[in-house]
PDB file of N, CA and C in Angstrom:
ATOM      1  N   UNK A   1     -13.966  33.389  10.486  1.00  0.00           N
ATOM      2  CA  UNK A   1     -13.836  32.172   9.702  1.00  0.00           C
ATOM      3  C   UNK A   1     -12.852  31.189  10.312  1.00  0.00           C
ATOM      4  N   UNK A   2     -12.121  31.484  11.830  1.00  0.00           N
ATOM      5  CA  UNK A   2     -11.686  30.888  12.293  1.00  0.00           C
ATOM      6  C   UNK A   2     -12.163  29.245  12.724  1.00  0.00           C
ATOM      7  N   UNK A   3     -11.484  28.052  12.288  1.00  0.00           N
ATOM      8  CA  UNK A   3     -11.729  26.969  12.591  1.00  0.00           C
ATOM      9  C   UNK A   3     -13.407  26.340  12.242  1.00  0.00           C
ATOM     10  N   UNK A   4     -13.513  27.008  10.959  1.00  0.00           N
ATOM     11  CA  UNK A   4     -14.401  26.557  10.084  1.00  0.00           C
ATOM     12  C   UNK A   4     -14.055  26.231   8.806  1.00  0.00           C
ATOM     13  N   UNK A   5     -14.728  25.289   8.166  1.00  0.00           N
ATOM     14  CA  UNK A   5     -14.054  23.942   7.339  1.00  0.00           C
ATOM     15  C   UNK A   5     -15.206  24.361   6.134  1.00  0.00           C
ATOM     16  N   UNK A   6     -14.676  23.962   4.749  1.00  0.00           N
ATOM     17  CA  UNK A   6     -15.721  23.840   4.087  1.00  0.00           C
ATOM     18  C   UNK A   6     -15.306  22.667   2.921  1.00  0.00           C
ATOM     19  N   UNK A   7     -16.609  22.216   3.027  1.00  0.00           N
ATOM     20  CA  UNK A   7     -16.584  20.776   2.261  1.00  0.00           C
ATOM     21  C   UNK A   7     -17.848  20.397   1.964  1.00  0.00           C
ATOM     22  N   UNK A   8     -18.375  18.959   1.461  1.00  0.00           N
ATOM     23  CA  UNK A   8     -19.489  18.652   0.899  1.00  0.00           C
ATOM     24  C   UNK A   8     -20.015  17.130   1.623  1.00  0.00           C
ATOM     25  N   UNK A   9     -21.294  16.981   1.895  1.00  0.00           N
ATOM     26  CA  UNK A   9     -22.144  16.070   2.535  1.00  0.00           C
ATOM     27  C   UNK A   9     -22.891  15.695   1.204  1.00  0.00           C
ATOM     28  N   UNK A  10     -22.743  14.132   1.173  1.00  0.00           N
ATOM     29  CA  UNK A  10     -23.260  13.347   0.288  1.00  0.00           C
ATOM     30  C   UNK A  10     -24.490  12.613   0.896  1.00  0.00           C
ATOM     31  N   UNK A  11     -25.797  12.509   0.657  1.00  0.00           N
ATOM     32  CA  UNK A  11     -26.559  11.653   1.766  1.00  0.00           C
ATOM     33  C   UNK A  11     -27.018  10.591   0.439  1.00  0.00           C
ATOM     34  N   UNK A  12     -27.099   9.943   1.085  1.00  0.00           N
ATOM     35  CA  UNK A  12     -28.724   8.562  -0.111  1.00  0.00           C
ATOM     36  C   UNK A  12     -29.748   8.172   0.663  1.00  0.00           C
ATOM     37  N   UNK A  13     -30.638   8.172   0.607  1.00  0.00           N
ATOM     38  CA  UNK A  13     -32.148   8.047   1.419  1.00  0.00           C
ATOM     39  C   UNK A  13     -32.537   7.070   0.807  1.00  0.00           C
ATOM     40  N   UNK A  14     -32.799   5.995   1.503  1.00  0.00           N
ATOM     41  CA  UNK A  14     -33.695   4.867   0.656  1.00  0.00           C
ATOM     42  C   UNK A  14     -35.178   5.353   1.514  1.00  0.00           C
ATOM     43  N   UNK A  15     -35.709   4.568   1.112  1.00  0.00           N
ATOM     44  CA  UNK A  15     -37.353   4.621   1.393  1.00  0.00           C
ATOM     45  C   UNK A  15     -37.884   6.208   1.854  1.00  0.00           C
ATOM     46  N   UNK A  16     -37.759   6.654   0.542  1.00  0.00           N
ATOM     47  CA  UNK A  16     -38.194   8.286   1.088  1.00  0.00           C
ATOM     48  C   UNK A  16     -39.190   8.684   1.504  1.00  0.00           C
ATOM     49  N   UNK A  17     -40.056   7.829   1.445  1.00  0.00           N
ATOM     50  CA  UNK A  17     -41.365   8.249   1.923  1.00  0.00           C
ATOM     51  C   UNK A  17     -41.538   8.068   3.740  1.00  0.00           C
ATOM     52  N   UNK A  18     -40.870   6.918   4.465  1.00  0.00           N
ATOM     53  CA  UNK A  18     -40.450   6.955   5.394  1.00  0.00           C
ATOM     54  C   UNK A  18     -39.485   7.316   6.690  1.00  0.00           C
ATOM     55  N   UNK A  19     -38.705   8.575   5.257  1.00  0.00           N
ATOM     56  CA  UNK A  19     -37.051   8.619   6.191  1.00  0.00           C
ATOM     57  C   UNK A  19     -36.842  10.397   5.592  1.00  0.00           C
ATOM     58  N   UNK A  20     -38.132  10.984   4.448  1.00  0.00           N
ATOM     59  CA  UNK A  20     -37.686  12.568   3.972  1.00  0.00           C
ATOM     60  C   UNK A  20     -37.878  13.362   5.484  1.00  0.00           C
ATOM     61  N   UNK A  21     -39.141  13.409   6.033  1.00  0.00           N
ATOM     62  CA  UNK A  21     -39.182  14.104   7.548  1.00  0.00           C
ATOM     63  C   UNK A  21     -37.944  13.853   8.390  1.00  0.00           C
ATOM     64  N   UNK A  22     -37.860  12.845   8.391  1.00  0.00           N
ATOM     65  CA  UNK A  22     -36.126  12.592   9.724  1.00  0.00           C
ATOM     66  C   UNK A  22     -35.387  13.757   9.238  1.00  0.00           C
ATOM     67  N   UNK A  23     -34.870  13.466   7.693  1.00  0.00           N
ATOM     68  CA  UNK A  23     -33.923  13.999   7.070  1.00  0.00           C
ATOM     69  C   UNK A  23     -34.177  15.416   6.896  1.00  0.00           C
ATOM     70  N   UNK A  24     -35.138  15.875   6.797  1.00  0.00           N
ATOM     71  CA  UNK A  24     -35.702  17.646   6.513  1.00  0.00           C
ATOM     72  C   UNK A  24     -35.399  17.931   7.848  1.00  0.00           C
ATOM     73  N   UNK A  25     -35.876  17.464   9.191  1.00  0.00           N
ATOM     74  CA  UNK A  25     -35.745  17.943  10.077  1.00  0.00           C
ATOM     75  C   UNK A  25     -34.277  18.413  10.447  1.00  0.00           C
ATOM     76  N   UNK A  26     -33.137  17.019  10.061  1.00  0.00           N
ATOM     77  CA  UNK A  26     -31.794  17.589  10.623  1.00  0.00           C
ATOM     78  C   UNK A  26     -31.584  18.389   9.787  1.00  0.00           C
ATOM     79  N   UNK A  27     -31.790  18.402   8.070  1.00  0.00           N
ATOM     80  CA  UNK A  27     -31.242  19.702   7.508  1.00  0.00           C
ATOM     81  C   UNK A  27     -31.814  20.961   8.129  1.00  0.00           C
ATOM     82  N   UNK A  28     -32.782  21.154   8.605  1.00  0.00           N
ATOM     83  CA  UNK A  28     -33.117  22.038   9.091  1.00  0.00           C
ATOM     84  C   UNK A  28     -32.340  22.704  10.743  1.00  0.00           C
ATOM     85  N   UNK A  29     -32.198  21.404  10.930  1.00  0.00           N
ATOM     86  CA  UNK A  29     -31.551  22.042  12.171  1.00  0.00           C
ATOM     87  C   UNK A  29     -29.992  22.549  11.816  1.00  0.00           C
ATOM     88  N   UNK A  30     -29.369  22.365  10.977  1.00  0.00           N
ATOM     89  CA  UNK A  30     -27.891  22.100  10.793  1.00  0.00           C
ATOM     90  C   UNK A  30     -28.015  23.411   9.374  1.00  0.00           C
ATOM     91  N   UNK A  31     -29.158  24.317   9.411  1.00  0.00           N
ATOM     92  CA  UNK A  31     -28.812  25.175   8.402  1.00  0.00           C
ATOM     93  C   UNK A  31     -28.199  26.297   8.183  1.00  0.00           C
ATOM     94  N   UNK A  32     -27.730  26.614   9.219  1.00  0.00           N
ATOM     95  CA  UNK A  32     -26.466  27.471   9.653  1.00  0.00           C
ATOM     96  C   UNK A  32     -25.586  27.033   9.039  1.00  0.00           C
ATOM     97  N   UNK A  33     -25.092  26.147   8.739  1.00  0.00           N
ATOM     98  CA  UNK A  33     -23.728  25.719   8.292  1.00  0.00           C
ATOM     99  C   UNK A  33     -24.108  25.221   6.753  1.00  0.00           C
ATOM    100  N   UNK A  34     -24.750  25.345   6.565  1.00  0.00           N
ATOM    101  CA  UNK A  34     -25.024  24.499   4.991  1.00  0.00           C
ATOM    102  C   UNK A  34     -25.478  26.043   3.869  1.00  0.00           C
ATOM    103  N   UNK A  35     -24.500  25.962   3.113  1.00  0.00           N
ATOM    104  CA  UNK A  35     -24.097  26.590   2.334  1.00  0.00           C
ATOM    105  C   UNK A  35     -25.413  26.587   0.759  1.00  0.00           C
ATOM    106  N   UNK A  36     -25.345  25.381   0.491  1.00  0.00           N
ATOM    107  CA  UNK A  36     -26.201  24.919  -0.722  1.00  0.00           C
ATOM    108  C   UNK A  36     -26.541  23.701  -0.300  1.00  0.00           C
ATOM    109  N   UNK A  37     -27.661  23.080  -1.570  1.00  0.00           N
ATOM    110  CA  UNK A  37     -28.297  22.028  -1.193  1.00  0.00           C
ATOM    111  C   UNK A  37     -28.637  21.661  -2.756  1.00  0.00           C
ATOM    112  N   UNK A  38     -28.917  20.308  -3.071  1.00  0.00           N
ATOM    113  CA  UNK A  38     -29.558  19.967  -3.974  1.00  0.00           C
ATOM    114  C   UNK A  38     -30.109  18.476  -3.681  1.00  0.00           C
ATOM    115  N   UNK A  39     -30.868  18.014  -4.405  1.00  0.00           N
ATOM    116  CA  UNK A  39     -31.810  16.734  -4.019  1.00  0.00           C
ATOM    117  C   UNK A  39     -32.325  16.076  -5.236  1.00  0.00           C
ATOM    118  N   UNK A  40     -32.261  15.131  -5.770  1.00  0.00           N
ATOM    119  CA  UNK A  40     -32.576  14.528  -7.227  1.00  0.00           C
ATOM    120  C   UNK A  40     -33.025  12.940  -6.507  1.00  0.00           C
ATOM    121  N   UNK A  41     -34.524  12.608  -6.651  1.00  0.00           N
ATOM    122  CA  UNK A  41     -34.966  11.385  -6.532  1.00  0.00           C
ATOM    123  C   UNK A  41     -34.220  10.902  -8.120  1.00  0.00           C
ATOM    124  N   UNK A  42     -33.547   9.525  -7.440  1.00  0.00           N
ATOM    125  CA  UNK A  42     -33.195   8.457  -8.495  1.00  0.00           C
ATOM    126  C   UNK A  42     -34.229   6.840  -8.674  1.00  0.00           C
ATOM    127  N   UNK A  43     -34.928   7.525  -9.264  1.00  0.00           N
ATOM    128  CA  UNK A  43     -36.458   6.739  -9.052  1.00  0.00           C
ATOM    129  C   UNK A  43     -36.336   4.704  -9.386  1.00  0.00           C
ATOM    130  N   UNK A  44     -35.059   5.081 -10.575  1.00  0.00           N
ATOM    131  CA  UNK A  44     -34.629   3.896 -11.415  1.00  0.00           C
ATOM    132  C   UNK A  44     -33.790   3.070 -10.234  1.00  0.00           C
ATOM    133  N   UNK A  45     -33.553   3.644  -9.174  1.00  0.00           N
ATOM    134  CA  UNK A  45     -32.868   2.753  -8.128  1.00  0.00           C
ATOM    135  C   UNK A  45     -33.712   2.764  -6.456  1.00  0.00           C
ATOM    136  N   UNK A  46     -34.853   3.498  -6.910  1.00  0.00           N
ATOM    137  CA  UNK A  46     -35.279   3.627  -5.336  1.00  0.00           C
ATOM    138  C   UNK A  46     -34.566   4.594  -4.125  1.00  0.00           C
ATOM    139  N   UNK A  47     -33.831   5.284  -4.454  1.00  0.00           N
ATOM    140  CA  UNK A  47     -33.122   6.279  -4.016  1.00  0.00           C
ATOM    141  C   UNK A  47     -33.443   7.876  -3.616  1.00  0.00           C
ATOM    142  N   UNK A  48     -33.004   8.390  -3.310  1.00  0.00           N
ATOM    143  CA  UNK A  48     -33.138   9.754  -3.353  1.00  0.00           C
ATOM    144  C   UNK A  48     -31.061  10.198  -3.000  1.00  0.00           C
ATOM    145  N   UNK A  49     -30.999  10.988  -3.740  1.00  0.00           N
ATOM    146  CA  UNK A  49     -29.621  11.470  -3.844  1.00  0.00           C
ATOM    147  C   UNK A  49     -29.843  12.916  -3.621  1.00  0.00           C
ATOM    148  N   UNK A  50     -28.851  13.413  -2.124  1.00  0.00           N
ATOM    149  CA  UNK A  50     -28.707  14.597  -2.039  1.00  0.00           C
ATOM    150  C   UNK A  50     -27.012  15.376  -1.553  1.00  0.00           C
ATOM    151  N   UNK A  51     -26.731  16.449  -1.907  1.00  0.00           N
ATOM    152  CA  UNK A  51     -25.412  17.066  -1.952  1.00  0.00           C
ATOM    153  C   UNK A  51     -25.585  18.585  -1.148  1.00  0.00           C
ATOM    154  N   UNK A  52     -25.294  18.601  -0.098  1.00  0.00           N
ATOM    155  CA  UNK A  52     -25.244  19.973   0.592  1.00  0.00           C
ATOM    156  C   UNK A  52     -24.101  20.128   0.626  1.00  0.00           C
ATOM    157  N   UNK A  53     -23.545  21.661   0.506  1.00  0.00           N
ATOM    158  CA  UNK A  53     -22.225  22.186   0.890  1.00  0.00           C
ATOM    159  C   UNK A  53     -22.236  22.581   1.863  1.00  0.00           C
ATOM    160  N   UNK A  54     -21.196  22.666   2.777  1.00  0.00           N
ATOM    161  CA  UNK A  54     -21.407  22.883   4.298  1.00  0.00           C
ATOM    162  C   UNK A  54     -20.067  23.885   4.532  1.00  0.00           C
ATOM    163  N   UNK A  55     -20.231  24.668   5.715  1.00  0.00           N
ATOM    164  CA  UNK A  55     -19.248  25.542   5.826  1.00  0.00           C
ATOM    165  C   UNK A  55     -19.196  25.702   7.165  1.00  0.00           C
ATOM    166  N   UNK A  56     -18.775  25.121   8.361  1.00  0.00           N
ATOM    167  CA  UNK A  56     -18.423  24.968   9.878  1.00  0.00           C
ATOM    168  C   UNK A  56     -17.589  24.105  10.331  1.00  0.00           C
ATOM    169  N   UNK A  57     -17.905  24.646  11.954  1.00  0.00           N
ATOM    170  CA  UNK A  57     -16.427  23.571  12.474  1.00  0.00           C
ATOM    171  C   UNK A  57     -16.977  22.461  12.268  1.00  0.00           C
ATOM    172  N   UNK A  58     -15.447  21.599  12.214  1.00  0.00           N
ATOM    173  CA  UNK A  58     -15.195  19.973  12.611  1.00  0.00           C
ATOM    174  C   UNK A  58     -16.404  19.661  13.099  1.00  0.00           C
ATOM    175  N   UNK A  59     -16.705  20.269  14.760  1.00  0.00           N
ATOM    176  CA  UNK A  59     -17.915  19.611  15.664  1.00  0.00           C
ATOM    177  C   UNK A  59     -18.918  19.482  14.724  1.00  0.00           C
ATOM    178  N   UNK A  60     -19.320  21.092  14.142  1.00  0.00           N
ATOM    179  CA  UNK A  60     -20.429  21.346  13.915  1.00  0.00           C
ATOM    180  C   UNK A  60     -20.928  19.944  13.118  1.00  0.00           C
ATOM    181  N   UNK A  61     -20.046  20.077  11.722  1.00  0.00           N
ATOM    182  CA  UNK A  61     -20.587  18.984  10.270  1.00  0.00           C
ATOM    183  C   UNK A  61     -20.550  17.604  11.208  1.00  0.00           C
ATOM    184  N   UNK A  62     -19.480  17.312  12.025  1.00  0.00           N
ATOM    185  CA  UNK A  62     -19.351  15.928  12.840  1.00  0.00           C
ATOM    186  C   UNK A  62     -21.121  15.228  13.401  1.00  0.00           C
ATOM    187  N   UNK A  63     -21.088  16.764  14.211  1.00  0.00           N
ATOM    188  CA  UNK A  63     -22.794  16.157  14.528  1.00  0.00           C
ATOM    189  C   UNK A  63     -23.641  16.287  13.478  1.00  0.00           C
ATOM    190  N   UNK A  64     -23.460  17.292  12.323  1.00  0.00           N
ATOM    191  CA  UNK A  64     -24.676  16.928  11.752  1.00  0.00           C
ATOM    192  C   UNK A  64     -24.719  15.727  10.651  1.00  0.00           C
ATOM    193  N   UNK A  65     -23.506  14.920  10.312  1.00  0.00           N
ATOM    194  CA  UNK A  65     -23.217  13.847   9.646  1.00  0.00           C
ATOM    195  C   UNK A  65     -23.635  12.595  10.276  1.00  0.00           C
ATOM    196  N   UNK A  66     -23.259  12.671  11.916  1.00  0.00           N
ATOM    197  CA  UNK A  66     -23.766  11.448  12.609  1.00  0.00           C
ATOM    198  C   UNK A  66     -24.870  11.708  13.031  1.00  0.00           C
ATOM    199  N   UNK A  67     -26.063  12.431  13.027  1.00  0.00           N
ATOM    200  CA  UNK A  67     -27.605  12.718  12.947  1.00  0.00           C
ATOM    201  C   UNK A  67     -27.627  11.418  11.972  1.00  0.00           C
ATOM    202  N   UNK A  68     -27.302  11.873  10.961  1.00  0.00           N
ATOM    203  CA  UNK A  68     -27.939  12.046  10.110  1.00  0.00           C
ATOM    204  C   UNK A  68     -28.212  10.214   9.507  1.00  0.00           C
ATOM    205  N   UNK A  69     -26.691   9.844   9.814  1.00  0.00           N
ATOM    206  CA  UNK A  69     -25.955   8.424   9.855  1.00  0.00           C
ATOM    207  C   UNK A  69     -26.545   7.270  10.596  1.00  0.00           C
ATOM    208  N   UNK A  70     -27.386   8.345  11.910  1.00  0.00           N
ATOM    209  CA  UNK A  70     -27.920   7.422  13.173  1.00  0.00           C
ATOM    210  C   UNK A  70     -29.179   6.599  12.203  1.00  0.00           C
ATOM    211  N   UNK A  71     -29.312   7.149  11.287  1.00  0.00           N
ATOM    212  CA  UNK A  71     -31.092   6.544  10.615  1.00  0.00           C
ATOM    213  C   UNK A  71     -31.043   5.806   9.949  1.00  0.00           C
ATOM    214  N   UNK A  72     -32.087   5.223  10.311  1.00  0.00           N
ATOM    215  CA  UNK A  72     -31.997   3.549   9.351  1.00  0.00           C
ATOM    216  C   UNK A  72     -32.212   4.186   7.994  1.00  0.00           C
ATOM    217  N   UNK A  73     -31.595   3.481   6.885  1.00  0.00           N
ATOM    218  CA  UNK A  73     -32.167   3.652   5.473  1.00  0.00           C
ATOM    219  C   UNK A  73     -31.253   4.330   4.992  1.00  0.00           C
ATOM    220  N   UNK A  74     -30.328   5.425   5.720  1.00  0.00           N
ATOM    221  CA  UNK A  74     -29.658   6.497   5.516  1.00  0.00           C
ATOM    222  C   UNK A  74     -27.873   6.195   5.779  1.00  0.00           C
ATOM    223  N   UNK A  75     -27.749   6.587   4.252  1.00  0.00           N
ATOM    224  CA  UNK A  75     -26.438   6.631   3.838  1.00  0.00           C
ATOM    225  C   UNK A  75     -25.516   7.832   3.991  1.00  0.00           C
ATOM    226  N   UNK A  76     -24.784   8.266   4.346  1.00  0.00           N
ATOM    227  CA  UNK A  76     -23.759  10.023   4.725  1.00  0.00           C
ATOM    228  C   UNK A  76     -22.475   9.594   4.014  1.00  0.00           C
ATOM    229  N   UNK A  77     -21.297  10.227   3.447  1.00  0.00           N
ATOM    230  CA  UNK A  77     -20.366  10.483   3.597  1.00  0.00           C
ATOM    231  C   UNK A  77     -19.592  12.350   3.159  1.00  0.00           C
ATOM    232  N   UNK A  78     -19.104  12.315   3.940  1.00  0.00           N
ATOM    233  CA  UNK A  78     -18.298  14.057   3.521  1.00  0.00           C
ATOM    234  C   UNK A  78     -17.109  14.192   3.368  1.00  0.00           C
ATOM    235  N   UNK A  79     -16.588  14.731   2.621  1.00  0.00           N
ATOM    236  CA  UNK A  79     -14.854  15.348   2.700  1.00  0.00           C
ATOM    237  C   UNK A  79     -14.772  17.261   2.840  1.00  0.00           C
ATOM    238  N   UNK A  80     -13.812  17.361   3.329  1.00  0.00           N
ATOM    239  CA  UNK A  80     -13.932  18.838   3.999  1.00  0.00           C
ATOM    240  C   UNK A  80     -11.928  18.797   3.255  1.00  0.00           C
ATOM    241  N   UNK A  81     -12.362  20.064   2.983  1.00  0.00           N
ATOM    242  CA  UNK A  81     -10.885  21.287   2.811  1.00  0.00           C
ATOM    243  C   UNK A  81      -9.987  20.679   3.813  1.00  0.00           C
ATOM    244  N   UNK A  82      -8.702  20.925   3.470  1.00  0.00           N
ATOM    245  CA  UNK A  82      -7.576  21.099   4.554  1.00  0.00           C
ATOM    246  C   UNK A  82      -7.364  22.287   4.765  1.00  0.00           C
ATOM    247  N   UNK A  83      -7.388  22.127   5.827  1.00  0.00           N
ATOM    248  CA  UNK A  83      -7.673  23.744   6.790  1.00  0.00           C
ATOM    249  C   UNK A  83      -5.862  24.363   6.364  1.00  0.00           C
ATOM    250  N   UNK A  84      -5.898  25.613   5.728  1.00  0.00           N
ATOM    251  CA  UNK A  84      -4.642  26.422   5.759  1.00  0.00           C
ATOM    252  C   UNK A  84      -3.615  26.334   6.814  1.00  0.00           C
ATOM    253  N   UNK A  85      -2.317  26.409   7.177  1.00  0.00           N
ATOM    254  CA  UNK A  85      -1.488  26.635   7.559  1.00  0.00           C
ATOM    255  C   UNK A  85      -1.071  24.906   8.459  1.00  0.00           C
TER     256      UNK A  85
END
């Protein structure tokens, strides 16, 4: 558990019908580190709202936040634990 972080990834997906594949794909790639997941279309705003918990290094969540960030339509932010000592 050395120099692994755990914290939470916030995403918002606009146009889901154009941007859920991008987004399935990186969760998929980045599922080693992702702990939980949940996903609630917010239909009343055109949205899709999702919350994964994540549990890896710095690098790891780093790249899979800026994947994820690189996409048009697509909103990220995360906060992670302060690492002990």
């Amino acid at each position: 558990m050395e120099g692994k972080r755990v914290g939470f990834v916030g995403i918002i997906v606009k146009d889901r019908k154009r941007n859920a594949s991008k987004v399935n794909e990186i969760l998929s790639e980045f599922g080693d580190i992702m702990v939980g997941r949940i996903g609630l279309p917010y239909r009343e705003r055109g949205v899709s709202v999702i919350a994964v918990i994540v549990d890896g290094s710095t690098d790891d969540i780093g790249s899979f936040t800026g994947k994820l960030g690189m996409l048009e339509g697509i909103t990220v932010k995360s906060a992670l634990a302060k690492q002990n000592g």
